[in-house]
Every structure is written in structure tokens, then in C-alpha cells.
Protein backbone atom coordinates (compact mmCIF):
# COMPACT_ATOMS: atom_id res chain seq x y z
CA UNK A 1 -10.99 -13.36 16.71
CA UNK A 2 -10.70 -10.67 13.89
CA UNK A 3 -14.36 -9.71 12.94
CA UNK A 4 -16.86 -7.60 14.21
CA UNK A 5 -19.65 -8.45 15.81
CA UNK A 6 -22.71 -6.33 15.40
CA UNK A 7 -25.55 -6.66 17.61
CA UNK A 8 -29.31 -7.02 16.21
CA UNK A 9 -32.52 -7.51 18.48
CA UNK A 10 -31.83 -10.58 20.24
CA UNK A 11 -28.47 -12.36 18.19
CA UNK A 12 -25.44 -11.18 17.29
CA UNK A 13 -23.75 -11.26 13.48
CA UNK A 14 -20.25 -11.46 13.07
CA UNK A 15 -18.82 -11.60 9.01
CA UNK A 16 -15.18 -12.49 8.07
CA UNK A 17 -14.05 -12.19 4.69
CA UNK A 18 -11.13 -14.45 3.13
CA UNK A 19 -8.94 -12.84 -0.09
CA UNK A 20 -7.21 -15.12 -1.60
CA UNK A 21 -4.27 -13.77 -4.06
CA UNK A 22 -2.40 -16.05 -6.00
CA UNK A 23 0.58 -14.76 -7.97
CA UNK A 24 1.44 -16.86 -11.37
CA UNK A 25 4.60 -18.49 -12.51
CA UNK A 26 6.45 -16.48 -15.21
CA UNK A 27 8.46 -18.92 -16.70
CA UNK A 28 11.10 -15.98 -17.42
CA UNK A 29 11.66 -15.18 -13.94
CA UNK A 30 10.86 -18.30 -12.17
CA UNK A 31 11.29 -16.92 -8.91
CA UNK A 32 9.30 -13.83 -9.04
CA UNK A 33 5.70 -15.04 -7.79
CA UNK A 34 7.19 -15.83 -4.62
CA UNK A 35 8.95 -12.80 -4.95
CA UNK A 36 6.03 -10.52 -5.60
CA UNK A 37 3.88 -12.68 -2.79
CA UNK A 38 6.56 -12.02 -0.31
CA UNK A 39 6.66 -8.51 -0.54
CA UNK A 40 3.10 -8.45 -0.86
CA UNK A 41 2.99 -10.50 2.71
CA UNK A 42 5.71 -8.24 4.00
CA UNK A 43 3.21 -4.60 2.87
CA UNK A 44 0.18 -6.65 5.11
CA UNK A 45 2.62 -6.76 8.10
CA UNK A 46 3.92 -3.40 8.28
CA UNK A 47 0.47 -2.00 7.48
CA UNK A 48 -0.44 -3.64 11.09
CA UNK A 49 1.67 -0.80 12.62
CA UNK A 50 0.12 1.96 11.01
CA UNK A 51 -2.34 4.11 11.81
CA UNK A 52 -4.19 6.52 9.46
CA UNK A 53 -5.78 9.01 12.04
CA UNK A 54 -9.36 9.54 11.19
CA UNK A 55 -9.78 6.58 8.67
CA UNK A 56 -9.94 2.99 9.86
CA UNK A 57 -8.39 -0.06 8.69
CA UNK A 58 -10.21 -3.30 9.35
CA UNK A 59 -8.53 -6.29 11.53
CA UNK A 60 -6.70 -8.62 9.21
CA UNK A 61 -4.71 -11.42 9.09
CA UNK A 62 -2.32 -12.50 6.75
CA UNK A 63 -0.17 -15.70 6.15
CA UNK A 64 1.79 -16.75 2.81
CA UNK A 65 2.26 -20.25 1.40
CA UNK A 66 4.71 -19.86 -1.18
CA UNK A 67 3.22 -17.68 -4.02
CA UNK A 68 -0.25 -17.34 -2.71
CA UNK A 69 -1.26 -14.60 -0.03
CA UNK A 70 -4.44 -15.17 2.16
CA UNK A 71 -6.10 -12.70 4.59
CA UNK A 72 -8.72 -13.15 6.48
CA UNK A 73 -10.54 -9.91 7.45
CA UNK A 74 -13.15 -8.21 9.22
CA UNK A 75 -16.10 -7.21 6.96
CA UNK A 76 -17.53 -4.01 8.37
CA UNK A 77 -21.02 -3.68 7.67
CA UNK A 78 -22.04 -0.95 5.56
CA UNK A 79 -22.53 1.99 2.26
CA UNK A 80 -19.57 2.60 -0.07
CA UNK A 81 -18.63 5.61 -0.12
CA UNK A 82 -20.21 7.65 -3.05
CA UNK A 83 -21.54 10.75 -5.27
CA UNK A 84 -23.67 11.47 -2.77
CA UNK A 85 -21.13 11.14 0.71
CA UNK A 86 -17.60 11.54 -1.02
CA UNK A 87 -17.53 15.26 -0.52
CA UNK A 88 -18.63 14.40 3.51
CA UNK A 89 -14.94 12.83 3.93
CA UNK A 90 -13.34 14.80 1.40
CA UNK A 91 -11.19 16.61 3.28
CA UNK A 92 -10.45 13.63 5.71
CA UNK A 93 -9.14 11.47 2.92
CA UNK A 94 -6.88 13.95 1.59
CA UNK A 95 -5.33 14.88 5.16
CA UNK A 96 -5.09 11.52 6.72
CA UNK A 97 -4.13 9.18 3.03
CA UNK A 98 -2.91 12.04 0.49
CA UNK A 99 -1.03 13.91 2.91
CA UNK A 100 0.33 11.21 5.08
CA UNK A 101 3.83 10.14 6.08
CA UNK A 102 4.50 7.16 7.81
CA UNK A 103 6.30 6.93 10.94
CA UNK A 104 9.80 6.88 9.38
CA UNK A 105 9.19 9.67 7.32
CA UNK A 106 8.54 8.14 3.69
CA UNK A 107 5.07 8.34 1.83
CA UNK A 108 3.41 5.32 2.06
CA UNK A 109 -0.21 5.05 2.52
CA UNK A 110 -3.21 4.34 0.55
CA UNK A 111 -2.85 4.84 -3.27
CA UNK A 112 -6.38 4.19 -4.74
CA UNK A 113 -8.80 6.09 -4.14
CA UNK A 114 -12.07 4.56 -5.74
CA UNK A 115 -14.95 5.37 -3.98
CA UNK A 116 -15.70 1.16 -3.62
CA UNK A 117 -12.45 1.34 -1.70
CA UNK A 118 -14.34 2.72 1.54
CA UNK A 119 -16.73 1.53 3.63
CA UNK A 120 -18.98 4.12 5.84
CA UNK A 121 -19.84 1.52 8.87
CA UNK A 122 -23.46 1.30 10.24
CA UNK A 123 -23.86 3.39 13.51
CA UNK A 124 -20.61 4.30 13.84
CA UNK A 125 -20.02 6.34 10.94
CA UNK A 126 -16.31 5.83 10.76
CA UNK A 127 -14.66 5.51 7.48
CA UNK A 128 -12.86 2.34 6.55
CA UNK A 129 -10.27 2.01 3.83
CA UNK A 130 -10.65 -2.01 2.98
CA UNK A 131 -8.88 -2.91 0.05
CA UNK A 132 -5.68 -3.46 1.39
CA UNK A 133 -3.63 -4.25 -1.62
CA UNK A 134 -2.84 -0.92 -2.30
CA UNK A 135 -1.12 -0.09 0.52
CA UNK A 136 2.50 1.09 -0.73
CA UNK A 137 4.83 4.02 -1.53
CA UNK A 138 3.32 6.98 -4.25
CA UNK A 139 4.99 10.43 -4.83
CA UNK A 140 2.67 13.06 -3.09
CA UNK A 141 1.80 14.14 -7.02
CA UNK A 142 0.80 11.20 -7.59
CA UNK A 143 -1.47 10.96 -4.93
CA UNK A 144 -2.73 14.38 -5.49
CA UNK A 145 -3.77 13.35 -8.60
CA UNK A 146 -5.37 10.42 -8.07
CA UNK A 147 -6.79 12.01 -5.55
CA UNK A 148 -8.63 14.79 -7.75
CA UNK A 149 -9.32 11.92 -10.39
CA UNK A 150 -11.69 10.56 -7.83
CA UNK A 151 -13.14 13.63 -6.02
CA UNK A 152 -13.61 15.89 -8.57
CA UNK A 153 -16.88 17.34 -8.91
């Protein structure tokens, strides 16, 4: 099973969350929804081997039916990341996302930073990155700079 289970008192909660992504006909390129949900099934797999040091990414799975994407996914209980806690992982998000190069050298990571983006889990404290979709390949300006859109004070 993918989800968490968190323990409370006497029973034990476990949460999955489904995202369903459909991508529409263009009746100009008639092949590129499948196109666009292929690659976007393709980004879900090769994420799987990744690791992003001090950030988590939650258990997923992922399976295409022609254009549309689903993934089911572990919710992790607990605060967005805010005003208030974005300068606490500050510096983690810009060494282990902005900085990062995958395993065969080439920048892709994480490419939006929106504080709603991570998830500070209950008890443990780790930081989770859970929107998964923008997992893909940015200049390291552009991250920079999306970066310092976001964590600007």
C-alpha cells in the first residue's frame, strides 16, 4: 500500500489521495494529448528514482489510459509551508531543489516553488514537496528566480 498510516489513541488513519489529469483533444494536433499525457506519465516514473536529500516526496503511483494520467498518492498529514516557517527551510529548499542535479548530470527537479507546494508533516517535521506535476527540467536562473519570487522577504 502507498499511504501513511498515522497512529491516534487507540485506531490508526491512513489517507490516499487520487489526481486525476486529463489532457484535451486539440483538433490541430490530434495526437498531442496522448502525447503530452505520455510524457507526463514518463516525468512520474523517473521521479520514482530520485531522491531530493533533505526534502521528501510522497509514495505515488501512476498509470495512463490514453490521454488521462491518474496517481494515487500518499497524503501526509500536515501545515503548508508559510510566512511564518518558509524562512525555517529556506536554505534547504534552495540546496536540495534550486541547486540540484539529477543523477545524470542535467537540472531537473522541482520548478514551483509556492509555499502550498509543501507540506511540513505532523511529528516528523520533514518537508514534503507534493505537487508532483512540476517535476521537470529549468535553467538554474530560472530556478533562482523563482526561487527569490517565493522567499523573498
Amino acid at each position: 500500500m502507498i499511504s501513511k498510516n498515522y497512529k491516534k489513541s487507540f485506531k490508526t488513519h491512513t489517507f490516499l489521495f487520487t489526481k486525476i489529469t486529463t489532457f484535451d483533444f486539440d483538433s490541430l494536433r490530434p495526437h498531442r494529448h496522448i502525447l503530452l499525457a505520455m510524457q507526463y506519465e514518463k516525468n512520474l516514473i523517473q521521479l520514482k528514482e530520485e531522491k531530493f536529500n533533505r526534502i521528501k516526496i510522497p509514495n505515488y503511483s501512476v498509470k495512463r489510459q490514453e490521454n488521462i494520467v491518474t496517481v494515487d498518492i500518499e497524503f501526509i498529514k500536515g501545515v503548508q509551508l508559510n510566512e511564518l516557517t518558509k524562512n525555517d527551510y529556506r536554505q534547504i529548499i534552495f540546496e536540495d531543489l534550486v541547486l540540484r542535479v539529477d543523477v545524470y548530470g542535467k537540472r531537473k527537479t522541482f520548478h514551483d516553488y509556492a509555499l502550498k507546494n509543501f507540506i511540513i508533516e505532523d511529528g516528523t517535521k520533514e518537508l514534503y514537496y507534493v505537487d508532483l506535476e512540476h517535476y521537470g527540467e529549468k535553467s538554474l536562473i530560472e530556478q533562482i528566480k523563482k526561487f527569490n519570487s517565493r522567499f523573498e522577504n
